[in-house]
C-alpha atoms as a PDB file:
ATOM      1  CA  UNK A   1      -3.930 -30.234  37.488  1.00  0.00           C
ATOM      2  CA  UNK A   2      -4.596 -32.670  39.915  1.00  0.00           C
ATOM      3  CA  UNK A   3      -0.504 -33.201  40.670  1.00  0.00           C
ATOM      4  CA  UNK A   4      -0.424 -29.453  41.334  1.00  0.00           C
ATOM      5  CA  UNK A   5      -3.519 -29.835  43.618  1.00  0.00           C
ATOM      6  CA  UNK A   6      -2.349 -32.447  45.363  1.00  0.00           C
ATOM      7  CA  UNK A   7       1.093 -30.598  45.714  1.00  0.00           C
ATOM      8  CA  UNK A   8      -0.863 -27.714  47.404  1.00  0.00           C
ATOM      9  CA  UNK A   9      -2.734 -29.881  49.327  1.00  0.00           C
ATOM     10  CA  UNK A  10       0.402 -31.283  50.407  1.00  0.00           C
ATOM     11  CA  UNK A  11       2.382 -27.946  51.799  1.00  0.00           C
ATOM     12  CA  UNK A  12      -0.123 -26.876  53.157  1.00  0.00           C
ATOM     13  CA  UNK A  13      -0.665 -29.629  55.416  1.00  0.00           C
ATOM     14  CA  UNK A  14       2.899 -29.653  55.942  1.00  0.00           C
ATOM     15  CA  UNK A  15       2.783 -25.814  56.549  1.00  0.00           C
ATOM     16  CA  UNK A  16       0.593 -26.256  59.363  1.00  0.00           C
ATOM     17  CA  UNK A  17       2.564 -28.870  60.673  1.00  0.00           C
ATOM     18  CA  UNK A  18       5.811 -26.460  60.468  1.00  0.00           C
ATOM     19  CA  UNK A  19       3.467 -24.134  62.132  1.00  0.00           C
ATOM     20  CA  UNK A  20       2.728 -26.555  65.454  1.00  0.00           C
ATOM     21  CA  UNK A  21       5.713 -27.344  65.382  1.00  0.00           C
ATOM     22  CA  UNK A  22       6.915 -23.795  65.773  1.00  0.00           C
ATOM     23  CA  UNK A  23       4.956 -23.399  69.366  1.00  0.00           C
ATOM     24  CA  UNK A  24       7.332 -22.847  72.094  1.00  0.00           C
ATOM     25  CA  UNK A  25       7.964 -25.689  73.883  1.00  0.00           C
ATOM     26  CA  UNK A  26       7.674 -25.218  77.645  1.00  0.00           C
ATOM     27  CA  UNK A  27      10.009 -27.480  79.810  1.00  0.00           C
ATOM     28  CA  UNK A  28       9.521 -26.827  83.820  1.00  0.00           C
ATOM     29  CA  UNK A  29      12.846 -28.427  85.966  1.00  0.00           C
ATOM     30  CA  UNK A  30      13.477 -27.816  89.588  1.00  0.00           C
ATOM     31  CA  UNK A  31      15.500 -25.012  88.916  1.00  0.00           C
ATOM     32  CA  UNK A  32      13.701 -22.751  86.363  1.00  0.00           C
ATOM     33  CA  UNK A  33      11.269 -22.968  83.377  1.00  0.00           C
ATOM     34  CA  UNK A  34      12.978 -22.923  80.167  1.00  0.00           C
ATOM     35  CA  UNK A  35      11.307 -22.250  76.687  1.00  0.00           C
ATOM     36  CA  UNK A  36      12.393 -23.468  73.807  1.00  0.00           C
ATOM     37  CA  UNK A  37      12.202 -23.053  70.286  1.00  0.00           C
ATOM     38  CA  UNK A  38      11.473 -26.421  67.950  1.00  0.00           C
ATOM     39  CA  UNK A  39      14.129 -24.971  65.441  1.00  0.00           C
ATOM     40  CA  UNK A  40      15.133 -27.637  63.814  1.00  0.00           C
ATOM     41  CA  UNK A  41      11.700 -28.642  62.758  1.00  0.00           C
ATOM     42  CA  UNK A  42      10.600 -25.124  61.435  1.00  0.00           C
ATOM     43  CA  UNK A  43      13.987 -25.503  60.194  1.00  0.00           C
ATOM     44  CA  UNK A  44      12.978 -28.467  58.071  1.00  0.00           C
ATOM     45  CA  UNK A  45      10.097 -26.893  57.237  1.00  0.00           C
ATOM     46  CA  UNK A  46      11.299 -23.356  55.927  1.00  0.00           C
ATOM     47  CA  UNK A  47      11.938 -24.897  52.298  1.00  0.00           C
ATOM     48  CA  UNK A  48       8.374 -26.174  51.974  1.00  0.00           C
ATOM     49  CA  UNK A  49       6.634 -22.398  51.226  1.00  0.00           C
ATOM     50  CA  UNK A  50       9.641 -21.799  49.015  1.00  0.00           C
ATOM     51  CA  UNK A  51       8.565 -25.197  47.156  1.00  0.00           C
ATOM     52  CA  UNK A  52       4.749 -23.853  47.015  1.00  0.00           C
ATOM     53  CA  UNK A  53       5.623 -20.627  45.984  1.00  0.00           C
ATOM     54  CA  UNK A  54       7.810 -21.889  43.368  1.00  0.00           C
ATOM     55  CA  UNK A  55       4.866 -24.061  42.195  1.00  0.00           C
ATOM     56  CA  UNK A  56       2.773 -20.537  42.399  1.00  0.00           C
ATOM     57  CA  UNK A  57       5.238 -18.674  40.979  1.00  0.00           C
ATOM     58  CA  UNK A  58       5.913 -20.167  37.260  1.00  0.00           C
ATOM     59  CA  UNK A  59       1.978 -19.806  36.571  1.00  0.00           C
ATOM     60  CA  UNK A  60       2.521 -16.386  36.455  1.00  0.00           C
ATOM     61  CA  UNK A  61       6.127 -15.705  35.280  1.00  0.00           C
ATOM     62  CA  UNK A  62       5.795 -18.357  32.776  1.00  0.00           C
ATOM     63  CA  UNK A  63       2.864 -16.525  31.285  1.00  0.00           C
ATOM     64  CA  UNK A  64       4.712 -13.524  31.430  1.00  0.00           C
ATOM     65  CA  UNK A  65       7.516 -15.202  29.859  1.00  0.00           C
ATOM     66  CA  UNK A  66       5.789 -17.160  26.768  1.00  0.00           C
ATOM     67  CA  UNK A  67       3.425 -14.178  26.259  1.00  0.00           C
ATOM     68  CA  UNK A  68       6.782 -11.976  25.959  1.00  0.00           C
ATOM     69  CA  UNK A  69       8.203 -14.791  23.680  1.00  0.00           C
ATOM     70  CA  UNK A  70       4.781 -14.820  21.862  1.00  0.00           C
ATOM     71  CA  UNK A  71       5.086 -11.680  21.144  1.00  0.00           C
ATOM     72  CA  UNK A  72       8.764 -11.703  19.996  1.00  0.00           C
ATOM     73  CA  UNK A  73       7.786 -14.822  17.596  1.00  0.00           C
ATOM     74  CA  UNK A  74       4.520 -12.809  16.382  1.00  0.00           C
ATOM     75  CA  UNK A  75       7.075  -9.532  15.982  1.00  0.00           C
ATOM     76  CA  UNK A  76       9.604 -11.782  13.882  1.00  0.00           C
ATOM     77  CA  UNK A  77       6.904 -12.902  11.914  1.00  0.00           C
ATOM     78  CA  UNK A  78       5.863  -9.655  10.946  1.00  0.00           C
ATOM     79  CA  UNK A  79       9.736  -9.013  10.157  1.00  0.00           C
ATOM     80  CA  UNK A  80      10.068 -11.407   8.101  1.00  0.00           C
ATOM     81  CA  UNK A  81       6.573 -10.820   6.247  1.00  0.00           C
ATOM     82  CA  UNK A  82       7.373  -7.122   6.101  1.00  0.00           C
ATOM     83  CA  UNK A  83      10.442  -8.316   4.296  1.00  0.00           C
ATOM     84  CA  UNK A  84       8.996 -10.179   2.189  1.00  0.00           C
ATOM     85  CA  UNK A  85       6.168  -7.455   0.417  1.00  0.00           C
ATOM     86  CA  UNK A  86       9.382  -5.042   0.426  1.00  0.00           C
ATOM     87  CA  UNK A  87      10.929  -6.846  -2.115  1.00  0.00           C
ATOM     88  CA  UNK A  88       7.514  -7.919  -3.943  1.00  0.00           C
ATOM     89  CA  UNK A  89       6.728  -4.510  -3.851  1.00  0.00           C
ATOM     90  CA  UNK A  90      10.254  -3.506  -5.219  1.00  0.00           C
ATOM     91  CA  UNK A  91      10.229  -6.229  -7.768  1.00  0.00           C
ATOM     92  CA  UNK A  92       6.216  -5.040  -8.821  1.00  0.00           C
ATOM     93  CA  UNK A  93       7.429  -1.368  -8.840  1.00  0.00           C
ATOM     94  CA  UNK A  94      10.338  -0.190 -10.899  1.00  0.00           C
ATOM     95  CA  UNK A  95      12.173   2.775 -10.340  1.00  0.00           C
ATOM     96  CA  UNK A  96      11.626   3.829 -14.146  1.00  0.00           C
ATOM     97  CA  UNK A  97       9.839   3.020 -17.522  1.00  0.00           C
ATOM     98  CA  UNK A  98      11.174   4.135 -20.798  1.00  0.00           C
ATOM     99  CA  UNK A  99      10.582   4.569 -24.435  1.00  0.00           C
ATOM    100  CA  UNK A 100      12.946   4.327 -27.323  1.00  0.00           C
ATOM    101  CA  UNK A 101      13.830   4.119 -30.427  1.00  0.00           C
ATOM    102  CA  UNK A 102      17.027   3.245 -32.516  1.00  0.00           C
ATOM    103  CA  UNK A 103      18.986   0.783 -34.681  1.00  0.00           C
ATOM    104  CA  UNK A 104      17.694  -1.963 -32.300  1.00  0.00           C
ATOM    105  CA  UNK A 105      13.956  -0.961 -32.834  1.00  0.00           C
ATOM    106  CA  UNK A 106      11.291   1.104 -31.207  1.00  0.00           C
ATOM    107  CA  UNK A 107      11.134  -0.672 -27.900  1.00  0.00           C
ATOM    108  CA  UNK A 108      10.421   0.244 -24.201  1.00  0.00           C
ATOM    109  CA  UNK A 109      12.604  -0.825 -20.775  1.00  0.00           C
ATOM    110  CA  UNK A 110      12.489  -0.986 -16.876  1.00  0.00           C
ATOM    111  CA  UNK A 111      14.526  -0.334 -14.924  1.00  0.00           C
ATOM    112  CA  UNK A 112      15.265  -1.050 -10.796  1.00  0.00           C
ATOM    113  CA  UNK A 113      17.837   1.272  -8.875  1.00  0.00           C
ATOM    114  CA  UNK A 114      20.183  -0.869  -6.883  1.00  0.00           C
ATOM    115  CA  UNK A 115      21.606   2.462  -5.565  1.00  0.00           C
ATOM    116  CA  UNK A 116      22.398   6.186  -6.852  1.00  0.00           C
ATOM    117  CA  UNK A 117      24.756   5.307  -9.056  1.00  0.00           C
ATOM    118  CA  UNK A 118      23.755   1.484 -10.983  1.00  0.00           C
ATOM    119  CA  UNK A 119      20.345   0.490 -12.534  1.00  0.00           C
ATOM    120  CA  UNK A 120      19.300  -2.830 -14.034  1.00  0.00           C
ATOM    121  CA  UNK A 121      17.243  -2.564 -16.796  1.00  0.00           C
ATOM    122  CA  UNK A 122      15.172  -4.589 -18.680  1.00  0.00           C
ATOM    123  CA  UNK A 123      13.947  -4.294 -22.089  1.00  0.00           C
ATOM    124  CA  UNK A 124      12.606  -5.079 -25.499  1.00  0.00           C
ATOM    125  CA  UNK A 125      13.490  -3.052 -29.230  1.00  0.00           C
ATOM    126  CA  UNK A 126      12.487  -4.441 -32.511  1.00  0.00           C
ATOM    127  CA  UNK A 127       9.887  -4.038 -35.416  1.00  0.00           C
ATOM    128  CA  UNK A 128      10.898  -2.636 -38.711  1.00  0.00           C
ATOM    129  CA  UNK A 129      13.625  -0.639 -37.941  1.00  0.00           C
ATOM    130  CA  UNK A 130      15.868  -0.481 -41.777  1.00  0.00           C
ATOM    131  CA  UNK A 131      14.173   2.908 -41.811  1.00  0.00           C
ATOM    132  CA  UNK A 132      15.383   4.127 -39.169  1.00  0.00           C
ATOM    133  CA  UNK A 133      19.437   3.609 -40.436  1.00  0.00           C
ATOM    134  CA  UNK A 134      18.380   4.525 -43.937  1.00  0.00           C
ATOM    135  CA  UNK A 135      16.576   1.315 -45.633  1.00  0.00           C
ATOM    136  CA  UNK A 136      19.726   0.462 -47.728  1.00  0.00           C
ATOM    137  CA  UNK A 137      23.351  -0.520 -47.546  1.00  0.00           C
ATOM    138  CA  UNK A 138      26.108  -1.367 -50.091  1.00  0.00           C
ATOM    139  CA  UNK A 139      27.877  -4.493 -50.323  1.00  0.00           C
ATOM    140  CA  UNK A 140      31.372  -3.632 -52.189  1.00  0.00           C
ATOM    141  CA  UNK A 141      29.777  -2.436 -55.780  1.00  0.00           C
ATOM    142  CA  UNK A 142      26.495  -3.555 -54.975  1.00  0.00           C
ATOM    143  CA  UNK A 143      23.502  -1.460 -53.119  1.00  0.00           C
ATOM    144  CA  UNK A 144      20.708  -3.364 -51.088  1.00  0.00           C
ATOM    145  CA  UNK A 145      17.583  -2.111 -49.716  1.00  0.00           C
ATOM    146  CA  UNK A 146      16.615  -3.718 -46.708  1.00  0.00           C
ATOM    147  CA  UNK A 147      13.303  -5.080 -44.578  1.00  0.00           C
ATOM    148  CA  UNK A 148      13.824  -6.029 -41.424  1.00  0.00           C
ATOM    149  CA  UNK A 149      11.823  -7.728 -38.282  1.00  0.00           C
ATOM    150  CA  UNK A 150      13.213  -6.815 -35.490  1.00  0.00           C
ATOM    151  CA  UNK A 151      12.976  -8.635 -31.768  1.00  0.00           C
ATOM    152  CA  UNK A 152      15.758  -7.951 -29.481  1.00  0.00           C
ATOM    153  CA  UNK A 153      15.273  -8.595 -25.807  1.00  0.00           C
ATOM    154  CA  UNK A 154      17.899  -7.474 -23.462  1.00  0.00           C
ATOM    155  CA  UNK A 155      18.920  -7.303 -20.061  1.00  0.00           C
ATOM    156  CA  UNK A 156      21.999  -5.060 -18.595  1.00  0.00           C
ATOM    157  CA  UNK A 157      22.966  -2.158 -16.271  1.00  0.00           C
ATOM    158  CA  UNK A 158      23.330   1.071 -16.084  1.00  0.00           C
ATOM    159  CA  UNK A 159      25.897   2.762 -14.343  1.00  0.00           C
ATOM    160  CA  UNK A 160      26.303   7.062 -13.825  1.00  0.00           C
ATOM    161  CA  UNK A 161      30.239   6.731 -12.738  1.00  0.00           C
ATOM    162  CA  UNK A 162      30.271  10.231 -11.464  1.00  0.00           C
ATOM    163  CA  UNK A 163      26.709  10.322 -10.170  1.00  0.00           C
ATOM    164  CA  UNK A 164      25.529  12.606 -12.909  1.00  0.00           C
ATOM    165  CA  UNK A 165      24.247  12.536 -16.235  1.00  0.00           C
ATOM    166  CA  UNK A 166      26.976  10.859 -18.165  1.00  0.00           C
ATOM    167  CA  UNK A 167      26.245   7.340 -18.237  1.00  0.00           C
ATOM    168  CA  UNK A 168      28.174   3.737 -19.166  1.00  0.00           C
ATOM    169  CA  UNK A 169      25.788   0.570 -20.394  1.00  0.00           C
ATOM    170  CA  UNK A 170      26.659  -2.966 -20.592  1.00  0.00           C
ATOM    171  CA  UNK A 171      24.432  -6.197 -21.083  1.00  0.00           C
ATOM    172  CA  UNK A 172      23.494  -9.060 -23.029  1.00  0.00           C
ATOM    173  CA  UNK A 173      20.747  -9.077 -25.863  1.00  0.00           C
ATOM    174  CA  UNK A 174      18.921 -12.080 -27.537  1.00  0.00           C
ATOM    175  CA  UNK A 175      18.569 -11.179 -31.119  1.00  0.00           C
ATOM    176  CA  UNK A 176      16.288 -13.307 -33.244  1.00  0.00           C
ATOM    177  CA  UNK A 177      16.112 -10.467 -36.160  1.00  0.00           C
ATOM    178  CA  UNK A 178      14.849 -11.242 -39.779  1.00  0.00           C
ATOM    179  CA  UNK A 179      16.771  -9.426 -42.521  1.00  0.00           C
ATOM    180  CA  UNK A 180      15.574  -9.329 -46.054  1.00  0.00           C
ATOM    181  CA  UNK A 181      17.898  -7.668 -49.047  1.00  0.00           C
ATOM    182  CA  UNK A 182      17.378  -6.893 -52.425  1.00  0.00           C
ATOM    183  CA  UNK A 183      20.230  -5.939 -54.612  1.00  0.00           C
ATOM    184  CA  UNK A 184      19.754  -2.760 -56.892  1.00  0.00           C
ATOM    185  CA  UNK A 185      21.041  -3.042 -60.429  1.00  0.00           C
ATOM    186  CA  UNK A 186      22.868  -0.007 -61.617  1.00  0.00           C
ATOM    187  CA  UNK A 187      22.767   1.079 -65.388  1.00  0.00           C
ATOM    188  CA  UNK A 188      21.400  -2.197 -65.684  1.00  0.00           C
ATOM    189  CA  UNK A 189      23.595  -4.265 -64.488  1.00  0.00           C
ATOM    190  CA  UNK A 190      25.192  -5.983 -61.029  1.00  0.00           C
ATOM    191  CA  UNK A 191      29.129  -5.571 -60.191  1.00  0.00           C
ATOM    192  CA  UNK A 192      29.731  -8.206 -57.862  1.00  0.00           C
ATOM    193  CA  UNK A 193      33.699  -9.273 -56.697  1.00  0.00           C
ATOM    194  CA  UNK A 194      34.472  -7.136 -59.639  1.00  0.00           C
ATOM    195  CA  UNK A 195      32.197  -9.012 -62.611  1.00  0.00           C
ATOM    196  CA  UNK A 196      29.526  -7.330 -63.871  1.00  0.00           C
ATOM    197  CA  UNK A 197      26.017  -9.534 -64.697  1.00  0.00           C
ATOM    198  CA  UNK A 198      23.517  -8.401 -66.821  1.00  0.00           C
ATOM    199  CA  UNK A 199      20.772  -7.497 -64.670  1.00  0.00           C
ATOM    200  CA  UNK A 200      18.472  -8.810 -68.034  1.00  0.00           C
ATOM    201  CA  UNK A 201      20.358 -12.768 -67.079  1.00  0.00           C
ATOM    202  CA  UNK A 202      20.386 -12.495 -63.710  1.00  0.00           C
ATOM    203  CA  UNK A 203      16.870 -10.991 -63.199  1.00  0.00           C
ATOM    204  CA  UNK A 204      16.278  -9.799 -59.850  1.00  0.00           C
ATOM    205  CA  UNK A 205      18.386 -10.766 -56.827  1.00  0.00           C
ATOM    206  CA  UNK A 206      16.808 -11.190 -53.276  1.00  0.00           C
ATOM    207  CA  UNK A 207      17.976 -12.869 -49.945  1.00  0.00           C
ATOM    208  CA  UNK A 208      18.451 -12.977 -46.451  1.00  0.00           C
ATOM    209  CA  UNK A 209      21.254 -12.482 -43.539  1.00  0.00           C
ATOM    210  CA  UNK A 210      21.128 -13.602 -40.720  1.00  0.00           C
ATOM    211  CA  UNK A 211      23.111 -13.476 -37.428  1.00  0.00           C
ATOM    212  CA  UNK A 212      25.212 -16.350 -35.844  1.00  0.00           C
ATOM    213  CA  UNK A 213      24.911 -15.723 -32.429  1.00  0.00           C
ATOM    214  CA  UNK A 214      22.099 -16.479 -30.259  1.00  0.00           C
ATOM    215  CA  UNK A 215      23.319 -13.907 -27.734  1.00  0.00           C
ATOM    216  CA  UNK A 216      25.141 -10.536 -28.153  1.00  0.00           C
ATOM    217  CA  UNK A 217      27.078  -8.819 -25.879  1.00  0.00           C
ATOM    218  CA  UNK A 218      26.848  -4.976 -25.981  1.00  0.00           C
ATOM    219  CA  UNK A 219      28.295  -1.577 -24.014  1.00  0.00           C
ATOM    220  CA  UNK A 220      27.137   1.509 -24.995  1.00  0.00           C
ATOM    221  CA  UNK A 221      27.917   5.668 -23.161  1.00  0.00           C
ATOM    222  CA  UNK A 222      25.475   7.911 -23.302  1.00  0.00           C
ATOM    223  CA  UNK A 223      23.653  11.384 -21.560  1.00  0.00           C
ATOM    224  CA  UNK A 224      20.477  10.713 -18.955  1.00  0.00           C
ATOM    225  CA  UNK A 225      19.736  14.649 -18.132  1.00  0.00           C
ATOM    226  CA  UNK A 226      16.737  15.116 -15.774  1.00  0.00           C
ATOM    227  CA  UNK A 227      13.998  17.684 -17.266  1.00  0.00           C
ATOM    228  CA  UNK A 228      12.191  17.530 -13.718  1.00  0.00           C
ATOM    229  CA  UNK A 229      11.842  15.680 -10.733  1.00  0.00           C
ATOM    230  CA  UNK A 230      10.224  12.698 -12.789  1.00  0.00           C
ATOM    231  CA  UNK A 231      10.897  13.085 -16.450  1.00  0.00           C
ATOM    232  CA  UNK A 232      14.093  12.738 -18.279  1.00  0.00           C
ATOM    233  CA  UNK A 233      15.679  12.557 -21.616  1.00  0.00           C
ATOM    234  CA  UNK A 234      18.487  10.074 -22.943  1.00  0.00           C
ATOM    235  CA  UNK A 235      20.790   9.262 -25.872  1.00  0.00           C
ATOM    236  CA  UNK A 236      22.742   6.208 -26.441  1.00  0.00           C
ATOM    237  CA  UNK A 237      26.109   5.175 -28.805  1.00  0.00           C
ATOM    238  CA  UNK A 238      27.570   1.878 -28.624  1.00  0.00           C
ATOM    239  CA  UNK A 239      27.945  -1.493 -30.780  1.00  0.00           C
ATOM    240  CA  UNK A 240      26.327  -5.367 -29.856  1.00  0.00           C
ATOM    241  CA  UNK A 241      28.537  -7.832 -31.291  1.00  0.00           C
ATOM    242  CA  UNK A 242      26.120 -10.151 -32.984  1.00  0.00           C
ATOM    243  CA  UNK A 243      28.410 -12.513 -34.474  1.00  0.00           C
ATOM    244  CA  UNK A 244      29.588 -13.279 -38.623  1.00  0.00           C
ATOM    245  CA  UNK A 245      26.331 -13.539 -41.021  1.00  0.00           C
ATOM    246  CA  UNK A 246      24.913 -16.334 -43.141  1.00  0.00           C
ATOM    247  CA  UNK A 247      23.366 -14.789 -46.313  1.00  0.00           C
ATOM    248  CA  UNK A 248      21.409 -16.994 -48.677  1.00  0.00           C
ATOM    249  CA  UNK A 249      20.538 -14.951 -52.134  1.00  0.00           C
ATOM    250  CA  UNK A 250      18.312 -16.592 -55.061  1.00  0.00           C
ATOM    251  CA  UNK A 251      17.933 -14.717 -58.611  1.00  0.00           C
ATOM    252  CA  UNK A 252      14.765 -14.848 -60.388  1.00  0.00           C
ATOM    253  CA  UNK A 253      16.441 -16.205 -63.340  1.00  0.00           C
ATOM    254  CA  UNK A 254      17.417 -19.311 -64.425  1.00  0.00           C
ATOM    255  CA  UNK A 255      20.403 -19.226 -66.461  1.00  0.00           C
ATOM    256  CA  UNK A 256      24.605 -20.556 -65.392  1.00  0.00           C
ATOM    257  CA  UNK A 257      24.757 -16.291 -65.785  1.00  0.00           C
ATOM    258  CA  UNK A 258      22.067 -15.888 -63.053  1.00  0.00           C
ATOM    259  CA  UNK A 259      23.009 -18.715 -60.869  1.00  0.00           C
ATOM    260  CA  UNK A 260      26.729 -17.390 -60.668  1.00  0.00           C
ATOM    261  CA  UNK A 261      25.501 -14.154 -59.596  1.00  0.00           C
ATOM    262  CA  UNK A 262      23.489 -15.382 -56.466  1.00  0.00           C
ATOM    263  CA  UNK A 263      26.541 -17.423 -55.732  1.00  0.00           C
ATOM    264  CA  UNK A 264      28.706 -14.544 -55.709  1.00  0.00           C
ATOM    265  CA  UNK A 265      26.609 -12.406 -53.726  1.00  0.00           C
ATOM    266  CA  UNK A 266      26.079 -14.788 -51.199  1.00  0.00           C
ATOM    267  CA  UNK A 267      30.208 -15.385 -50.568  1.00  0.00           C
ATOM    268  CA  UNK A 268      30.199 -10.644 -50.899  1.00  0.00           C
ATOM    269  CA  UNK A 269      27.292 -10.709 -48.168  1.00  0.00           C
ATOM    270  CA  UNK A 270      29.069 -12.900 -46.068  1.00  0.00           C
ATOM    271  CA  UNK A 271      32.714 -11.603 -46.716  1.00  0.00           C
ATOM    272  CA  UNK A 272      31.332  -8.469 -45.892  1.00  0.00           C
ATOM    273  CA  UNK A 273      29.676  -9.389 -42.136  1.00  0.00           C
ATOM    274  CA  UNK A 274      27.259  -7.064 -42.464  1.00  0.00           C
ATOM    275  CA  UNK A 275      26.645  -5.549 -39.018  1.00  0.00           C
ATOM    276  CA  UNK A 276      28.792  -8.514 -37.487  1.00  0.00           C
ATOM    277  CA  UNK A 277      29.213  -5.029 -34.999  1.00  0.00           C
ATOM    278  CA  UNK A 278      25.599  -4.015 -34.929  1.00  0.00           C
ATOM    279  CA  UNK A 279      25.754  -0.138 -34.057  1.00  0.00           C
ATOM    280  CA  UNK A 280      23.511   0.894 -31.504  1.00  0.00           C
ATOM    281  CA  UNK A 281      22.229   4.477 -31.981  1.00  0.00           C
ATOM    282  CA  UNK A 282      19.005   5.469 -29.819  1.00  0.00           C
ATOM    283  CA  UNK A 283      17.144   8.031 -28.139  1.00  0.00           C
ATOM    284  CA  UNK A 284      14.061   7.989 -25.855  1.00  0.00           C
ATOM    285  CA  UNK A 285      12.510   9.632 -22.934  1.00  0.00           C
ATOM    286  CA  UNK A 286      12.296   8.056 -19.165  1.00  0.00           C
ATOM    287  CA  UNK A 287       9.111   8.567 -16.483  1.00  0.00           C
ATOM    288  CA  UNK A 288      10.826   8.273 -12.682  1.00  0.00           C
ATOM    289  CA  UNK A 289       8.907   6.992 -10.247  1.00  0.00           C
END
């Protein structure tokens, strides 16, 4: 402050001087009395105002100018935050919940548009779903009923090629599944790689399968038909590859007869690969937001 006041002081002492200066100066010869003009010292002195309205001058513009940029730094700001709660709000608030149920499990999903045509989706099936593909399943000559805990996250997408109801499904799932069998004796007796056990020496066989890989790829088609503007229907076919089985199988008796028997229908079990393609069969109903 006190450079700038000093400054003023300055041209304005040296504006006054410009201004003396600037008197026309009288000269009386013998012949005829001549005015003249001290040009070259207003001359000299023309730049000074400039200088002090220059010093005047960038109190104002520059204030003009750093409220404008201010304002453009606030307006960025505001940018940028709006940004930001877009995608928190899109991330908080997906485009559609679902229900289902199917070979996977009764299970529920999200899913987040990316545009008209692709969806990612996010989702969980499991529980005890043998009922749900019949509780049973035959090995060769030998019929198992089933229990089963289900869990089987899984994230993919869903694409509608042709922008209508027919839809195309591909994504990874995480299986950790727990399958428990228990082998049915017919006319009292167990067939197994074509031997038959007494079901009286074997006594009762029971085990359990489970899945090699840790995660399983899957594609599946299926129908998304709109009821109304929010609520919708679907169906689902497809397969998740969930990898070759180990099957461990005990029999409640003791005897070489009974210990051959779990043996064998360990190797059948895992021979078989018992849904090594894991069918994936499910229907469910969808709430747009």
């Amino acid at each position: 402050m006190k450079f700038i006041k000093l400054t003023a002081i300055s041209a304005a002492v040296m504006a006054s001087t410009a201004a003396f200066a600037a008197e026309p100066v009288i000269v009386v010869d013998d012949a005829d009395a001549m005015v003249y003009e001290a040009e070259p010292v207003a001359v000299a002195y023309e730049a000074e105002p400039v200088a002090v309205a220059y010093e005047a001058e960038p109190t104002n513009t520059n204030t003009g100018i750093v409220g404008k940029t201010t304002g453009a730094v606030r307006n960025t700001t505001g940018a940028i935050f709006g940004g930001t709660k877009t995608l928190f709000q899109t991330a908080i608030n997906p485009a559609s919940v679902s229900a289902e149920a199917g070979t996977l499990g009764y299970g529920a999903s999200v899913g987040y548009s990316l545009n008209e045509k692709t969806e990612l989706q996010a989702g969980w099936a499991g529980g005890d779903a043998a009922d749900l593909f019949g509780g049973d399943f035959d090995a060769d000559d030998v019929n198992y009923e089933v229990d089963s805990d289900f869990s089987n996250p899984y994230l993919g997408v869903q694409l509608r090629p042709a922008s209508n109801w027919f839809t195309v499904g591909a994504g990874i799932i995480v299986p950790d599944n727990d399958i428990d069998v228990r082998a049915n004796a017919e006319d009292g007796s167990y067939k197994i790689d074509n031997v038959t056990y007494s079901s009286a020496d074997v006594g009762t066989l029971e085990g359990t399968i489970e899945h090699r890989n840790k995660l399983a790829p899957y594609a599946t088609i299926g129908f998304r038909p709109n009821i109304t503007n929010n609520f919708g229907v679907f169906g689902e076919l497809g397969a998740a590859y969930m990898g070759k089985t180990d099957a461990t199988v005990t029999a409640s008796g003791t005897s070489a007869t009974a210990i051959a028997a779990a043996e064998a229908a360990e190797d059948e079990l895992e021979d078989k690969d018992w849904l090594e393609w894991m069918p994936i069969v499910k229907v469910g109903a969808t709430y747009r937001f």
